[in-house]
C-alpha atoms as a PDB file:
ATOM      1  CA  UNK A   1     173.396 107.055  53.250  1.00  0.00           C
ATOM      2  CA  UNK A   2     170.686 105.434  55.006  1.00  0.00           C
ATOM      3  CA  UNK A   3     172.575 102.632  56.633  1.00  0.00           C
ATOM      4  CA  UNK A   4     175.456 105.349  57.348  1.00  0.00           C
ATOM      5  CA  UNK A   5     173.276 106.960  59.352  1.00  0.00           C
ATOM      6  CA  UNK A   6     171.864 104.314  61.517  1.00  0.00           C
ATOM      7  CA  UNK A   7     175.162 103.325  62.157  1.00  0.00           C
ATOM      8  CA  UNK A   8     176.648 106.635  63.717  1.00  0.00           C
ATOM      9  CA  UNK A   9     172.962 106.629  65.894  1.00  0.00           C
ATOM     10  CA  UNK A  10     174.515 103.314  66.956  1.00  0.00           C
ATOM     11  CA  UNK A  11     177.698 104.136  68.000  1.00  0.00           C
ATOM     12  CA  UNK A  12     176.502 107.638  69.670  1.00  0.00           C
ATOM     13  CA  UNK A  13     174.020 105.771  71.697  1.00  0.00           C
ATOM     14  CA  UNK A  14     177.290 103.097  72.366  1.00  0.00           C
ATOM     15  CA  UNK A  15     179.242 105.839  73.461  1.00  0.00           C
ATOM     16  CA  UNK A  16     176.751 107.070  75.942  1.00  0.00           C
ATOM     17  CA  UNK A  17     175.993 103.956  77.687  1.00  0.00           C
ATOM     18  CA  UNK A  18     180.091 103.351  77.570  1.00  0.00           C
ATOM     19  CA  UNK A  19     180.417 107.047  79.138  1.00  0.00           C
ATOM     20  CA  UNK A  20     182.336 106.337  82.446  1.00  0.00           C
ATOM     21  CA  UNK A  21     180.363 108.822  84.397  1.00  0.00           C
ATOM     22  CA  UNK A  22     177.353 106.792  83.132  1.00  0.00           C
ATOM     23  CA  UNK A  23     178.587 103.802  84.398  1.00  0.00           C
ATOM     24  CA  UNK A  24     179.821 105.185  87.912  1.00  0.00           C
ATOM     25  CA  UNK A  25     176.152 106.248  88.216  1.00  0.00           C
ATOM     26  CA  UNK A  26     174.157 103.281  86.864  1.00  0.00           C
ATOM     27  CA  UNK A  27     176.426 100.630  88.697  1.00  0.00           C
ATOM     28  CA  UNK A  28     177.804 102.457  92.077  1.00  0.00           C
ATOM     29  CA  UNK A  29     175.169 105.572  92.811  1.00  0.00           C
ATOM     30  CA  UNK A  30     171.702 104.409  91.600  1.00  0.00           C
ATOM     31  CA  UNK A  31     172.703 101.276  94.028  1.00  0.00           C
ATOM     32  CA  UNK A  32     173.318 103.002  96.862  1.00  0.00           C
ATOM     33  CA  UNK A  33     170.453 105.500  95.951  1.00  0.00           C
ATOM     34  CA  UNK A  34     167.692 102.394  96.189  1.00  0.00           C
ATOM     35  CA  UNK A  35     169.816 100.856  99.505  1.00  0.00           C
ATOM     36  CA  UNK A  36     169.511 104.432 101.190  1.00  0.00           C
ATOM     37  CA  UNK A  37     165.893 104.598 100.079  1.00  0.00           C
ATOM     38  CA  UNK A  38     164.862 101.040 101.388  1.00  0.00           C
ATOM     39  CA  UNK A  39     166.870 102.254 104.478  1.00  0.00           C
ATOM     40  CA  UNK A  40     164.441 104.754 105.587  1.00  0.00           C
ATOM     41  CA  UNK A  41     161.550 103.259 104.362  1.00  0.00           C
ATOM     42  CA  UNK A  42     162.481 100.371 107.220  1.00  0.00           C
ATOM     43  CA  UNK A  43     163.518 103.077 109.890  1.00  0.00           C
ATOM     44  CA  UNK A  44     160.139 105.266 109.261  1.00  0.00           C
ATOM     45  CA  UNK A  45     158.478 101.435 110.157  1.00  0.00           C
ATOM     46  CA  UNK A  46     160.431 100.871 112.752  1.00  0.00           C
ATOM     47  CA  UNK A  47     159.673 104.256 113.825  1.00  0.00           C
ATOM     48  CA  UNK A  48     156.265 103.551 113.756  1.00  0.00           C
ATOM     49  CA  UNK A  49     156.391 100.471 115.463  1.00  0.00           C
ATOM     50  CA  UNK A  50     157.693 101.797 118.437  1.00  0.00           C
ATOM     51  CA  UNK A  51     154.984 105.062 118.605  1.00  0.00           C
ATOM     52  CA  UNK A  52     152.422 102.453 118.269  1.00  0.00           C
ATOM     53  CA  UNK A  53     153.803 100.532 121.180  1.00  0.00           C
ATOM     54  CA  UNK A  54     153.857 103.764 123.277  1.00  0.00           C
ATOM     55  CA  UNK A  55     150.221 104.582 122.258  1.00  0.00           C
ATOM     56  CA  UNK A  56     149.601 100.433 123.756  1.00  0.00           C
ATOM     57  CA  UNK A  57     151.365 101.464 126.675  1.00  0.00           C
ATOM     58  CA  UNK A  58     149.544 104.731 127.707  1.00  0.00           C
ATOM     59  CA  UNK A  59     146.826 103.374 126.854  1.00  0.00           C
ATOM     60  CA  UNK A  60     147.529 100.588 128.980  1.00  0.00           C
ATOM     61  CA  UNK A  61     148.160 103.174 131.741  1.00  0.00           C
ATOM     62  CA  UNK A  62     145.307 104.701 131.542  1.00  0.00           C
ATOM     63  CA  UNK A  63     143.007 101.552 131.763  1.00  0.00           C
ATOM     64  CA  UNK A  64     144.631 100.590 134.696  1.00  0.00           C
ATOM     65  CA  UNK A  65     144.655 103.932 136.393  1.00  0.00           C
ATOM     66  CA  UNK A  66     140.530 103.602 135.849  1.00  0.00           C
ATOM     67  CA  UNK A  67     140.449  99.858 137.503  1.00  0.00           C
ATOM     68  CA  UNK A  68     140.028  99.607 141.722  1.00  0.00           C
ATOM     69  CA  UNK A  69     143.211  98.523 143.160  1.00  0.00           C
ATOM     70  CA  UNK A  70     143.016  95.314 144.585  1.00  0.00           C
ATOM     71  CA  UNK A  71     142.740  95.240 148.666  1.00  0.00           C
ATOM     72  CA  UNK A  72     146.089  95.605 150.054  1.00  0.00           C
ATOM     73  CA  UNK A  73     145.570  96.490 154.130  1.00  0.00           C
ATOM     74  CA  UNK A  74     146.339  94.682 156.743  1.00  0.00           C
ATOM     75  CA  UNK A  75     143.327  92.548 156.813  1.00  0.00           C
ATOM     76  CA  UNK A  76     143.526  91.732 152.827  1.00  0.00           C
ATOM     77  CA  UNK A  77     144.363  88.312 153.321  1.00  0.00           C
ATOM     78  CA  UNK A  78     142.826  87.549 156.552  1.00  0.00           C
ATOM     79  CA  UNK A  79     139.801  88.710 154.744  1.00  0.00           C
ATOM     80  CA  UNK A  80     140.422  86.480 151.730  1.00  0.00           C
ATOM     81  CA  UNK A  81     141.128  83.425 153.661  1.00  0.00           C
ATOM     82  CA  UNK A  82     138.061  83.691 156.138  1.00  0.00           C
ATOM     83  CA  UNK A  83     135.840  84.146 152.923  1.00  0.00           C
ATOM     84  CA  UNK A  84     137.488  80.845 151.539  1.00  0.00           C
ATOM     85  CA  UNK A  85     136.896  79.126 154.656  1.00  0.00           C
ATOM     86  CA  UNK A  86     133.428  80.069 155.168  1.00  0.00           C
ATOM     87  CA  UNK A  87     132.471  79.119 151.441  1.00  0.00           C
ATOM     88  CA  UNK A  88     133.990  75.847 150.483  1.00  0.00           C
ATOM     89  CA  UNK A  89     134.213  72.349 152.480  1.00  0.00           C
ATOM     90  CA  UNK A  90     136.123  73.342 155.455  1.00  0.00           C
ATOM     91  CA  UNK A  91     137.049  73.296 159.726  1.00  0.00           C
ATOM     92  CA  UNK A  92     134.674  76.688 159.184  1.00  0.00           C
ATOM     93  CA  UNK A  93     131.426  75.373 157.427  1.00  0.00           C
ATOM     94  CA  UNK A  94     131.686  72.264 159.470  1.00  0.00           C
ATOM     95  CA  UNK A  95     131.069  73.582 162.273  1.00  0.00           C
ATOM     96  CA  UNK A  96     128.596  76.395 161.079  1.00  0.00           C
ATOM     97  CA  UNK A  97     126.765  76.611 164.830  1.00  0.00           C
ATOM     98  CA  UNK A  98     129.909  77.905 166.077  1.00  0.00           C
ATOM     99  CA  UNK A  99     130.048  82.493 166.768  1.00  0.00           C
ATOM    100  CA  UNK A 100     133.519  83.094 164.563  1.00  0.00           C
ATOM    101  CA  UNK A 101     136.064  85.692 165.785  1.00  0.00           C
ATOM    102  CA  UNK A 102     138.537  86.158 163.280  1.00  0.00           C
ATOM    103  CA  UNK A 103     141.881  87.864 164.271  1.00  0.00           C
ATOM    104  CA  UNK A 104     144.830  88.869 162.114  1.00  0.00           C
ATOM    105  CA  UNK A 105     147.675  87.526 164.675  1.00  0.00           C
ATOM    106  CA  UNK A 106     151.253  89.385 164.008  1.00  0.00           C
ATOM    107  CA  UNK A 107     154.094  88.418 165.645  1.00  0.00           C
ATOM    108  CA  UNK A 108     153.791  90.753 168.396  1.00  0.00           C
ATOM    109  CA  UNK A 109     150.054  92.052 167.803  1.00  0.00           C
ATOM    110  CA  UNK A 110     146.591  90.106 167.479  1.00  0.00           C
ATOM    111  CA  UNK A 111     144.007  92.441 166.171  1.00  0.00           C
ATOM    112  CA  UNK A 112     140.254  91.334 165.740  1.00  0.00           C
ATOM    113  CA  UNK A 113     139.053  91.537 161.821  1.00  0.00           C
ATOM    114  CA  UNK A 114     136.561  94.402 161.896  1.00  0.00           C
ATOM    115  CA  UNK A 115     132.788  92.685 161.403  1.00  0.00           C
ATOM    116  CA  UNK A 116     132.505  94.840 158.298  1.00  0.00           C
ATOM    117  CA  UNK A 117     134.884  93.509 156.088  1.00  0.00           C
ATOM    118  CA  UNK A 118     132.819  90.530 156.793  1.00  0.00           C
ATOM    119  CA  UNK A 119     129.198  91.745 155.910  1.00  0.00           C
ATOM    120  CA  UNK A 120     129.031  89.711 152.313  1.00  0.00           C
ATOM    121  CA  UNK A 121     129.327  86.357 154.364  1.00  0.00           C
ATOM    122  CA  UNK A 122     125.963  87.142 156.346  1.00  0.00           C
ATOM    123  CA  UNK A 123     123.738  85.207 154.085  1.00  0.00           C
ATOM    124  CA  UNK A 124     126.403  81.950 154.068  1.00  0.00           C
ATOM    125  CA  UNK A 125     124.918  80.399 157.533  1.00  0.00           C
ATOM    126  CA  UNK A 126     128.460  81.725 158.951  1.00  0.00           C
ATOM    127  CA  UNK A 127     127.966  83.476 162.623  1.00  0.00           C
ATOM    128  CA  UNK A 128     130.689  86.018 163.170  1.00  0.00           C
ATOM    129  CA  UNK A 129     131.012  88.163 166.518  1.00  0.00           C
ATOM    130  CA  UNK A 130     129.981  91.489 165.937  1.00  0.00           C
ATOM    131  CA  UNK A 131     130.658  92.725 169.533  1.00  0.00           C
ATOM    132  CA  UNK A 132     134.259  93.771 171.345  1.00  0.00           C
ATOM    133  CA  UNK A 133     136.789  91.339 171.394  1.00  0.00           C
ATOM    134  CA  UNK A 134     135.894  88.344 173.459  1.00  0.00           C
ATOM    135  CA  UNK A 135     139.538  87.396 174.111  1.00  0.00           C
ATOM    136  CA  UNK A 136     138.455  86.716 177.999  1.00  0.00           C
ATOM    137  CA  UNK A 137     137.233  83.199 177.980  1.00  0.00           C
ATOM    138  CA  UNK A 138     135.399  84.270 181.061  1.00  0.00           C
ATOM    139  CA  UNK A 139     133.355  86.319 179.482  1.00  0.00           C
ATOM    140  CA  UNK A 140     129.590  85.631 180.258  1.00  0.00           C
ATOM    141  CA  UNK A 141     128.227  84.461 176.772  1.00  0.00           C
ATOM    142  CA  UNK A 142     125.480  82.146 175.561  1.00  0.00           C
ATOM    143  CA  UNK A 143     127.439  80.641 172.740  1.00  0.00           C
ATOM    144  CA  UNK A 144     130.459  78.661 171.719  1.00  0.00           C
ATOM    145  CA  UNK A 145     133.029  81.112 170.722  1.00  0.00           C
ATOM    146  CA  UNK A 146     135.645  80.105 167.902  1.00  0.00           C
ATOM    147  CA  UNK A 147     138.273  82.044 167.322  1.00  0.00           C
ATOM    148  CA  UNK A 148     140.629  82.302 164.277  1.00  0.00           C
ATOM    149  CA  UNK A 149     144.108  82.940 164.013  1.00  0.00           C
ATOM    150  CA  UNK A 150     145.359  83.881 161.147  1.00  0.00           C
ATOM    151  CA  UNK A 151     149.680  84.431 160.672  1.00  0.00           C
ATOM    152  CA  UNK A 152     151.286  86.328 158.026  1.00  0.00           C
ATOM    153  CA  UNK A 153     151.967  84.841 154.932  1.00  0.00           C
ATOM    154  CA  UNK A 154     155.659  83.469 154.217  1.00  0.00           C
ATOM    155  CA  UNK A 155     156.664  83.572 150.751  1.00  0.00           C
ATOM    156  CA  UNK A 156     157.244  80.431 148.583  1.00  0.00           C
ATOM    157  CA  UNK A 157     159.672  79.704 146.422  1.00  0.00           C
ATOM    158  CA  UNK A 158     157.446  79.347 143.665  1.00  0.00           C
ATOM    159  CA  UNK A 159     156.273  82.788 144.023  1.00  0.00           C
ATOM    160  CA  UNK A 160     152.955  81.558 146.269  1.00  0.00           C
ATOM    161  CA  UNK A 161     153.213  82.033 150.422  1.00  0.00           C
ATOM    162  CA  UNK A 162     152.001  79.783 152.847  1.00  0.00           C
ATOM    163  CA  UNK A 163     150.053  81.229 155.606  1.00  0.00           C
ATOM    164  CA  UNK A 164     149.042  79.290 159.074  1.00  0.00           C
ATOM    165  CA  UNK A 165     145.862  79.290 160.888  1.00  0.00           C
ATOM    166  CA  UNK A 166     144.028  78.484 163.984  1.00  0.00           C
ATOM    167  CA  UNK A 167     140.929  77.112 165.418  1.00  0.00           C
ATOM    168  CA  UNK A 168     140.324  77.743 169.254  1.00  0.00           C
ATOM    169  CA  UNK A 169     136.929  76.734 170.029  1.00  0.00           C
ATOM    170  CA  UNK A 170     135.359  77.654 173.867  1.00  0.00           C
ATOM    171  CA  UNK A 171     132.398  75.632 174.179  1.00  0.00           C
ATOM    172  CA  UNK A 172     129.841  76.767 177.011  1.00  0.00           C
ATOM    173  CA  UNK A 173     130.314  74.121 179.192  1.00  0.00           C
ATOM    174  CA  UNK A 174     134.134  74.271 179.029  1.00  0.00           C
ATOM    175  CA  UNK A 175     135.055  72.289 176.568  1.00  0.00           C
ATOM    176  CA  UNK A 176     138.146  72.777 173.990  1.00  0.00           C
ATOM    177  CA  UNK A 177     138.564  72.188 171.241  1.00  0.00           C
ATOM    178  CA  UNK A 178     141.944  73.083 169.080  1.00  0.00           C
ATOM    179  CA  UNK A 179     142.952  72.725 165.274  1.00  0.00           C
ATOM    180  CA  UNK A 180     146.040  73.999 162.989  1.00  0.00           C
ATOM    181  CA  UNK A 181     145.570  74.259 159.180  1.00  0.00           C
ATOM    182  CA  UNK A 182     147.768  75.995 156.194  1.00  0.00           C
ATOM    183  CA  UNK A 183     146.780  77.614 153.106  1.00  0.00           C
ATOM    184  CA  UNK A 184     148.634  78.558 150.128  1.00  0.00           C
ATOM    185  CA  UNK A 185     147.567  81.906 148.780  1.00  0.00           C
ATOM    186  CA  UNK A 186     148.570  83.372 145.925  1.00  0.00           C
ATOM    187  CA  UNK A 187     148.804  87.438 145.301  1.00  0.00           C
ATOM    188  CA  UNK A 188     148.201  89.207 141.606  1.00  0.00           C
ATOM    189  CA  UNK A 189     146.418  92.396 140.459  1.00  0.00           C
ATOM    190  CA  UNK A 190     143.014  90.681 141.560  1.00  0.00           C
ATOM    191  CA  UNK A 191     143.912  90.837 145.078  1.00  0.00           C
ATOM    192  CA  UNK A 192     144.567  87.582 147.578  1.00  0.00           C
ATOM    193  CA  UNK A 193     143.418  84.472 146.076  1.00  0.00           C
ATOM    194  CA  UNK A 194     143.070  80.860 147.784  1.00  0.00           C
ATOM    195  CA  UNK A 195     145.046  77.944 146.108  1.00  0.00           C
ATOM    196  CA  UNK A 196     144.899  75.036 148.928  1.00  0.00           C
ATOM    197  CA  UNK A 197     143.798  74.791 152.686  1.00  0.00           C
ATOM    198  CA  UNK A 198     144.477  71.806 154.746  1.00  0.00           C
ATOM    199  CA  UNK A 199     144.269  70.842 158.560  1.00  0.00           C
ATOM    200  CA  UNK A 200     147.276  69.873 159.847  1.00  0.00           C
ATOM    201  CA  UNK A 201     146.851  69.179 163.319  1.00  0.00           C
ATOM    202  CA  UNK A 202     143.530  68.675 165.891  1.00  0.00           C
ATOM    203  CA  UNK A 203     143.170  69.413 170.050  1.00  0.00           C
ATOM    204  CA  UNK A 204     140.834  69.192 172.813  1.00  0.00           C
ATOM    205  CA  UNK A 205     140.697  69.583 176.609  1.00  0.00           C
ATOM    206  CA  UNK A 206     139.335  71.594 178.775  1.00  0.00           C
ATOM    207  CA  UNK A 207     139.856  75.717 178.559  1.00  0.00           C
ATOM    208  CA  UNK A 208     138.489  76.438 182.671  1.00  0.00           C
END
């Protein structure tokens, strides 16, 4: 009686495991079940990912919305080159007992760069005019006058610009003196920034 029993136990449990709703379930649903559940398990990450990169961005945003913008008049890079000039090996500290007159020179306009801008470069043994233009050579003075030239930049194709500049000395006893250089400047979020200067070409004579 025993062993009769265990074996109908066995073949009831048999015929529920062989139940073809069973099977449909085990082998076709409960698959499908897991696959939907790893589904949006990987869609609530990748939803995450992307409200953590918004987050980065704002935040992002925000910082820069807090940082100075970087000088962008009309005399940013005039400004950026002279202050090159006037602090590294150039025509500039050379020639330090030169009075400097900086201009930004357009293609149809020349206006002087305002003595201000300049102020930082008072300590550097670099003289710069601090009166009205002194674009009359005649002008009674006491000094030799240099002015700088400096063009707008031209782009590069390597994303850089080249930018042309010019020495016209006036020496007090009449005296010329004439030089052409180039720089290659480069522009990012810090502003102007000087790669290169050279002098490309040198002058003298007599301006009266």
């Amino acid at each position: 009686m025993q062993q009769e029993g265990l074996y109908h136990r066995r073949q009831a449990d048999y015929g529920a495991f062989s139940d073809p709703l069973h099977i449909v379930v085990s082998r076709v649903l409960m698959p499908i079940l897991h696959f939907v559940r790893l589904l949006i398990f990987v869609l609530r990450i990748h939803a995450m990912r992307n409200r953590i990169l918004i987050i980065c961005t704002l935040l992002s945003l925000a910082t820069c919305a807090h940082m100075p913008a970087p000088e962008q008049s009309e005399f940013a890079m005039p400004v950026a080159l002279v202050r090159y000039l006037a602090t590294h090996p150039s025509y500039m500290t050379s020639n330090s007992t030169y009075v400097y007159e900086p201009f930004s020179a357009g293609n149809s306009t020349t206006t002087k760069i305002p003595p201000e801008l300049l102020a930082d470069l008072a300590g550097k043994g670099i003289r710069f005019s601090q009166g009205p233009n002194m674009t009359d050579r005649e002008a009674r003075r006491d000094f030799d006058l240099a002015q700088l030239g400096i063009r707008a930049q031209v782009p590069r194709a390597d994303g850089d610009y080249d930018v042309s500049y010019n020495f016209s000395v006036f020496l007090v006893g009449g005296g010329y003196y004439g030089s052409s250089g180039k720089a290659v400047m480069r522009l990012n979020a810090a502003g102007w920034r000087v790669l290169d200067t050279a002098i490309t070409q040198f002058s003298r004579g007599n301006w009266r």
